[in-house]
Structure formats: structure tokens, C-alpha cells
N, C-alpha and C. Protein backbone atom coordinates (compact mmCIF):
# COMPACT_ATOMS: atom_id res chain seq x y z
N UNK A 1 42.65 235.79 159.54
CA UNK A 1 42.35 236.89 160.43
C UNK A 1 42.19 238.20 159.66
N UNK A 2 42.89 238.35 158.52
CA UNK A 2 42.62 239.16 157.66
C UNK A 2 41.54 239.57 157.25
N UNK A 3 41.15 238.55 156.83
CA UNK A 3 39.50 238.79 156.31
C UNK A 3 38.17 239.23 157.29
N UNK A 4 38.97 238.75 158.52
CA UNK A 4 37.86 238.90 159.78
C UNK A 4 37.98 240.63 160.03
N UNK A 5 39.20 240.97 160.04
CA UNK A 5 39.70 242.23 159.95
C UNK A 5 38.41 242.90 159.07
N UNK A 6 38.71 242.93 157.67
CA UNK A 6 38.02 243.62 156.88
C UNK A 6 36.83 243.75 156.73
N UNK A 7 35.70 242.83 157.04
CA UNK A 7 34.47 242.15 157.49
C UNK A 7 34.36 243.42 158.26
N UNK A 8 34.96 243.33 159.47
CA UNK A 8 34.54 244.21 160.64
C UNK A 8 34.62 245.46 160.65
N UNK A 9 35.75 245.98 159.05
CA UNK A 9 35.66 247.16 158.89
C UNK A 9 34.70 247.50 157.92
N UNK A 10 34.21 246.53 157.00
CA UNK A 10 33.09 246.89 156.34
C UNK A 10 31.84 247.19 157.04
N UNK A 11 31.76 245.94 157.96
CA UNK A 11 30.31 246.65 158.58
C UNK A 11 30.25 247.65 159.40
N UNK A 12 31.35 248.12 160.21
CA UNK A 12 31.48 249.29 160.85
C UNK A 12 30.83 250.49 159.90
N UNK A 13 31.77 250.49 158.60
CA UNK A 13 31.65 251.54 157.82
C UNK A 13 29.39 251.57 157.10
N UNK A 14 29.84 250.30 156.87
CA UNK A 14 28.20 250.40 156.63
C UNK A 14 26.70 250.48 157.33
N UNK A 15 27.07 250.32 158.91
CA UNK A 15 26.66 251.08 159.87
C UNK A 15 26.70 252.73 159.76
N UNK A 16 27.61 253.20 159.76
CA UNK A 16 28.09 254.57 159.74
C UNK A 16 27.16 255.14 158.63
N UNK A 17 27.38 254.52 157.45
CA UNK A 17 26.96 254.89 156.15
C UNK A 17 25.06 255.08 156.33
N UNK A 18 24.50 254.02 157.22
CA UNK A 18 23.65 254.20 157.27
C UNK A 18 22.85 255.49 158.24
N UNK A 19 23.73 255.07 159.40
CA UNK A 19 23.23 256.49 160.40
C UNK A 19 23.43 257.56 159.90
N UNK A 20 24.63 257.65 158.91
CA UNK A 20 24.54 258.98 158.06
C UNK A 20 23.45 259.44 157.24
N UNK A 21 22.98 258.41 156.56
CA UNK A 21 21.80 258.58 155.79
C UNK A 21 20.12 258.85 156.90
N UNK A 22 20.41 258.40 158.01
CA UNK A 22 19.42 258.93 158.94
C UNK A 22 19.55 260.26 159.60
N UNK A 23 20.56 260.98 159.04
CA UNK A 23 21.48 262.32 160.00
C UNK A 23 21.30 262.14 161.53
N UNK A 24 21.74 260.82 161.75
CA UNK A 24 22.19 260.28 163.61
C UNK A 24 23.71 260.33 163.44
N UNK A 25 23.95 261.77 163.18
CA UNK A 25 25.70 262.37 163.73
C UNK A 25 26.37 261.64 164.36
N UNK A 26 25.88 261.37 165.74
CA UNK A 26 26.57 261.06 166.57
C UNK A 26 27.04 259.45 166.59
N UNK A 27 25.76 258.54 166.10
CA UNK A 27 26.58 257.38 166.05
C UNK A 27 27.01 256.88 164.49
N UNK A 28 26.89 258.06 163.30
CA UNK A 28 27.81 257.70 162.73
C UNK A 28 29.40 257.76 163.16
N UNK A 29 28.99 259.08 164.11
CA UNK A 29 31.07 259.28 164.24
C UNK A 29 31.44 258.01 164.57
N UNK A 30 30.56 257.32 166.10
CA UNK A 30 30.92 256.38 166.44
C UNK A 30 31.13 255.29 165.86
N UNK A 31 30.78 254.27 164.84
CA UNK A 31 31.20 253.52 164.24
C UNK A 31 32.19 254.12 163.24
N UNK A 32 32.14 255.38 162.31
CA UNK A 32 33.30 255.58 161.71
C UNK A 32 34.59 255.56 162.50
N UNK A 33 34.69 255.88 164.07
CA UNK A 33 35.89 255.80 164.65
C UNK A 33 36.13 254.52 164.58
N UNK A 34 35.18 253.65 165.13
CA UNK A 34 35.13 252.02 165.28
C UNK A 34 35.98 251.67 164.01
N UNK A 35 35.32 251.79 162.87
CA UNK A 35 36.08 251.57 161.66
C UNK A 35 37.47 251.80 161.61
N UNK A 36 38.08 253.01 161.89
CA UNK A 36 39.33 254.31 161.84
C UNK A 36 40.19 252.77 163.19
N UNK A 37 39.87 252.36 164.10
CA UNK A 37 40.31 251.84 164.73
C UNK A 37 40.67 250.78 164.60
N UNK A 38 39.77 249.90 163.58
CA UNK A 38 39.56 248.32 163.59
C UNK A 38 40.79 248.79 162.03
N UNK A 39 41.11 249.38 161.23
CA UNK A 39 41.81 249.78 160.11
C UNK A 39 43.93 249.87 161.26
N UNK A 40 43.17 250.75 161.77
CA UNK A 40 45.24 250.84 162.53
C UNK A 40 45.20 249.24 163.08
N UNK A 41 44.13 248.59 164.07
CA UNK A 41 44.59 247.15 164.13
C UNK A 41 44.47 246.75 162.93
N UNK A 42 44.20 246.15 162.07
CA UNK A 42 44.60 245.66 160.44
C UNK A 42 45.70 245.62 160.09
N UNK A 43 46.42 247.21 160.30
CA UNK A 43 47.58 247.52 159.67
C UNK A 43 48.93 247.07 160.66
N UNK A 44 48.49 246.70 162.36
CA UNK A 44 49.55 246.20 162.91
C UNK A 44 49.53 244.68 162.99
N UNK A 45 48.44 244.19 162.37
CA UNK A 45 48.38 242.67 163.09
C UNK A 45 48.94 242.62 161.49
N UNK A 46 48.47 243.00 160.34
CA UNK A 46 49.36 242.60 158.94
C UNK A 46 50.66 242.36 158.47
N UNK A 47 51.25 243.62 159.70
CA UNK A 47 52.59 244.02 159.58
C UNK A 47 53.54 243.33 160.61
N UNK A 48 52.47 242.82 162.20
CA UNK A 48 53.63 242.20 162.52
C UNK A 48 52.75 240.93 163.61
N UNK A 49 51.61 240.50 162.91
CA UNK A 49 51.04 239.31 163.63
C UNK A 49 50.83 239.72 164.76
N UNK A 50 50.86 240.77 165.02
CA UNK A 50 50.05 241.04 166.85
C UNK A 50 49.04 241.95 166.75
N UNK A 51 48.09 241.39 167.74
CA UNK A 51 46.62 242.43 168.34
C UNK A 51 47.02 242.70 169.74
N UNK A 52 47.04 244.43 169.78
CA UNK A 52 47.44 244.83 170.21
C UNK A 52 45.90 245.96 171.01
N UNK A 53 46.21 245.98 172.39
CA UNK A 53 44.95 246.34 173.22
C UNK A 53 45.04 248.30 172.88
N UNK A 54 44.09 248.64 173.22
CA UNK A 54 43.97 250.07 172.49
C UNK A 54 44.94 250.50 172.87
N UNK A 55 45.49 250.95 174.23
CA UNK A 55 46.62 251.88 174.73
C UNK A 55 47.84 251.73 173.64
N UNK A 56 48.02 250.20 173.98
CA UNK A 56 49.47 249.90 172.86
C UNK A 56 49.18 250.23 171.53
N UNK A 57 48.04 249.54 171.18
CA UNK A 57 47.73 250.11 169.50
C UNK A 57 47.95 251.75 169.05
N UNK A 58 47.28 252.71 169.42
CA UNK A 58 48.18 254.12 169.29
C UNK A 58 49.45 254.33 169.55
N UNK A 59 50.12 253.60 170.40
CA UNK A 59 51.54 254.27 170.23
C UNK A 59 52.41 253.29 169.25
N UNK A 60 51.82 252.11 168.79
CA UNK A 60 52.42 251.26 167.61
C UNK A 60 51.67 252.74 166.30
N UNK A 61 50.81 252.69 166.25
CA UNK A 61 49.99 253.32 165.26
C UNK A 61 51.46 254.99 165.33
N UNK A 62 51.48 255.71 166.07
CA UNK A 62 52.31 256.90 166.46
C UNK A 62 53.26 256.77 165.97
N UNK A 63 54.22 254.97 166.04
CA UNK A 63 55.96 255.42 165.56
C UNK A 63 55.32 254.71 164.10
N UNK A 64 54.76 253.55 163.62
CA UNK A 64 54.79 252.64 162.58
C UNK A 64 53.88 253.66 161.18
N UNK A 65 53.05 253.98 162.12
CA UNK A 65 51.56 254.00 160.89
C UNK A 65 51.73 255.66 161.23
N UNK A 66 51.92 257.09 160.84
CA UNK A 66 51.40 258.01 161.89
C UNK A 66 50.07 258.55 161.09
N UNK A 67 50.06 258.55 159.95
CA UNK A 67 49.03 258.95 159.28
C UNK A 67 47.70 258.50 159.68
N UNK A 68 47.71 257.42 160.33
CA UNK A 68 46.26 256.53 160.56
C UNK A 68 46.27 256.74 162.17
N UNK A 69 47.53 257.12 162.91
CA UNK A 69 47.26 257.65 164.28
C UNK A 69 46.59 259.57 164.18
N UNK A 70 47.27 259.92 163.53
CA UNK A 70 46.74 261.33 163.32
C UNK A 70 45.71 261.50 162.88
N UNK A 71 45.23 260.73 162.05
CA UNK A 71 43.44 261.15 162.27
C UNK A 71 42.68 260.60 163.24
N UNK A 72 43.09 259.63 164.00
CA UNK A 72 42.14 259.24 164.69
C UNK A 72 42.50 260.33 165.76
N UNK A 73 43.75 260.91 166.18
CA UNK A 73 43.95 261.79 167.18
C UNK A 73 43.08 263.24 166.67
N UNK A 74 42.88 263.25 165.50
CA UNK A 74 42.24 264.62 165.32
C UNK A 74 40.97 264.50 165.21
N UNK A 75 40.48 263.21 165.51
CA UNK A 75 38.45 263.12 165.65
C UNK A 75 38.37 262.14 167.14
N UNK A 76 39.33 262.07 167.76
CA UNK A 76 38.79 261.58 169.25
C UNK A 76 38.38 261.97 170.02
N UNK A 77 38.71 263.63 170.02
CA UNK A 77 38.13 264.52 170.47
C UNK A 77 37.26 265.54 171.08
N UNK A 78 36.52 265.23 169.12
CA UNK A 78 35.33 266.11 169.29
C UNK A 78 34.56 265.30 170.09
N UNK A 79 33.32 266.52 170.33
CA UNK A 79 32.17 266.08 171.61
C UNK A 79 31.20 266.68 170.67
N UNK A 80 31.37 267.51 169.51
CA UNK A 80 29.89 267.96 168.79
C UNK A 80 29.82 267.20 167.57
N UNK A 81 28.61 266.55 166.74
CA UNK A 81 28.47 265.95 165.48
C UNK A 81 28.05 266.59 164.66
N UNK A 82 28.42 266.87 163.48
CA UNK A 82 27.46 268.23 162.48
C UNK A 82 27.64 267.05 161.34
N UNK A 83 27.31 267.35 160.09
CA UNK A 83 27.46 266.69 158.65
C UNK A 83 28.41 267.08 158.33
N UNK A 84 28.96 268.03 158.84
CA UNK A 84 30.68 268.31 157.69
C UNK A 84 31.39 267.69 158.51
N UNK A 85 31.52 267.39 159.83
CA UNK A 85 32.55 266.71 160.38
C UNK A 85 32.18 265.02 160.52
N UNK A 86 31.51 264.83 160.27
CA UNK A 86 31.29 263.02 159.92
C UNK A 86 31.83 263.36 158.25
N UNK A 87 31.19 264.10 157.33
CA UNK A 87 31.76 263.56 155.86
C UNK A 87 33.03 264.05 156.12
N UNK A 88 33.68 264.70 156.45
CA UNK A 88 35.23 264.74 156.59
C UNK A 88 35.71 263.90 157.00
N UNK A 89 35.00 263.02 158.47
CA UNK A 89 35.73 261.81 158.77
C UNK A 89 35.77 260.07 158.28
N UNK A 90 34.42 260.46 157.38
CA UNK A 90 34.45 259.68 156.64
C UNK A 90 35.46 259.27 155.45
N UNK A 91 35.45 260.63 154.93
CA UNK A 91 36.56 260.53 153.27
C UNK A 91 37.78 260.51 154.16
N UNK A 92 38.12 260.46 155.43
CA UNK A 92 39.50 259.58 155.89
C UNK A 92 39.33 258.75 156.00
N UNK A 93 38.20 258.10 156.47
CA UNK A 93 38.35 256.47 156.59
C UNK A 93 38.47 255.49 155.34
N UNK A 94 37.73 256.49 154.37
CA UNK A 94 37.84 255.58 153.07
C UNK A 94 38.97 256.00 152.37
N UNK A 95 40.09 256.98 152.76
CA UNK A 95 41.04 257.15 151.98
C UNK A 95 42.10 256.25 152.94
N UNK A 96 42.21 255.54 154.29
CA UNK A 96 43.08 254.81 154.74
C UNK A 96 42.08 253.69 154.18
N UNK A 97 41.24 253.17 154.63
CA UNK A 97 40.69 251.71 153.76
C UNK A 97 41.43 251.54 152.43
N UNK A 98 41.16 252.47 151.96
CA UNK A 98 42.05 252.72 150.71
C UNK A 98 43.48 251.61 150.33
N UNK A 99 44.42 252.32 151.52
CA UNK A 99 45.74 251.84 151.87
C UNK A 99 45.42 250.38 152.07
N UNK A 100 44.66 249.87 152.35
CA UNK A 100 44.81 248.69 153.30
C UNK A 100 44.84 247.56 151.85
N UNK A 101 44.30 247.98 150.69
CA UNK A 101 44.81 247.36 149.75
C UNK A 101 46.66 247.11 149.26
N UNK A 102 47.04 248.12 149.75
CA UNK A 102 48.57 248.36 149.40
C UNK A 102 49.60 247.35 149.80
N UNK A 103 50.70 247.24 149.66
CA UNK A 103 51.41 246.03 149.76
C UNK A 103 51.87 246.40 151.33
N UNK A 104 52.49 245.55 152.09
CA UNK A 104 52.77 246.21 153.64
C UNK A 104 54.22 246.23 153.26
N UNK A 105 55.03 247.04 154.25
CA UNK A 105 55.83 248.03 154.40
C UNK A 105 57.05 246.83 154.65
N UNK A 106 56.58 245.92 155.93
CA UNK A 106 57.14 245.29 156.24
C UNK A 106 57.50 243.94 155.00
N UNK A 107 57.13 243.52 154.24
CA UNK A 107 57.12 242.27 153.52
C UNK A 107 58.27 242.61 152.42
């Protein structure tokens, strides 16, 4: 399931990567969130074998993960797309992708 995990965050991200390169703002945000999302499930199904439906997933993400809840709380937000706020939300997604190499917390 792991791997299915990461799959889904790659192509999210390489979606994104591409609408970025078309400057379609808006559905890069959207798959970069997709990504930002499919990354906090990663990090709870790794840590404790459960997929967890969005509502529950943020407040697991809030006490367990908060770093990977706080950005997604600080780009769920917006309603406008510019290029500085997709590459900002990008270099978070690739700095938690990042993490997802790291050993888990729990093990």
C-alpha cells in the first residue's frame, strides 16, 4: 500500500508540475493540495495501518503530524492562484515528500 501511496503522490505532483509549466494556477494548486493530502494519508496509514476519511485525517494529521496539517491549513484557503503562491506551495510539498523518506516515529 505503500507504494500505491507514493505512485499517487508522484503523479499528483507531476500533474501539478505540469499545469505549472502551462501557468493553469489554479489546477496546479489543486493537485499540489491533492498531493499535500495523499502525503498526511501516507504518513498515518505508515504509522498506524489506517486510512482514514478526510475529516478524521486532519485531526490525526493536528495531534500526530502538525507540520503536514499546518500547511495544508495555510493553503486550503486561498481562493486566488498567482505563481508565488503555487511555487511556495510547492517547495512544501517537496520539502514534506521529503520526510516521507525518513524513518517513522512510531517503529
Amino acid at each position: 500500500m505503500e507504494k500505491e501511496f507514493i505512485e499517487k503522490i508522484s503523479a499528483y505532483v507531476g500533474r501539478a508540475e505540469y499545469y505549472l509549466s502551462e501557468r493553469r494556477f489554479d489546477m496546479a494548486y489543486n493537485s499540489y493540495m491533492d498531493a499535500l493530502y495523499a502525503i498526511g494519508a501516507y504518513f498515518v496509514y505508515r504509522d498506524t495501518g489506517m486510512l482514514l476519511p478526510a475529516g478524521e485525517l486532519m485531526g490525526m494529521l493536528e495531534s500526530r503530524y502538525p507540520e503536514v496539517h499546518e500547511v495544508i491549513k495555510r493553503y486550503s484557503g486561498i481562493t486566488s492562484f498567482d505563481e508565488e503562491t503555487v511555487s511556495a506551495l510547492r517547495e512544501d510539498v517537496e520539502r514534506l515528500r521529503g520526510m516521507m523518506t525518513l524513518p517513522s516515529s512510531e517503529k
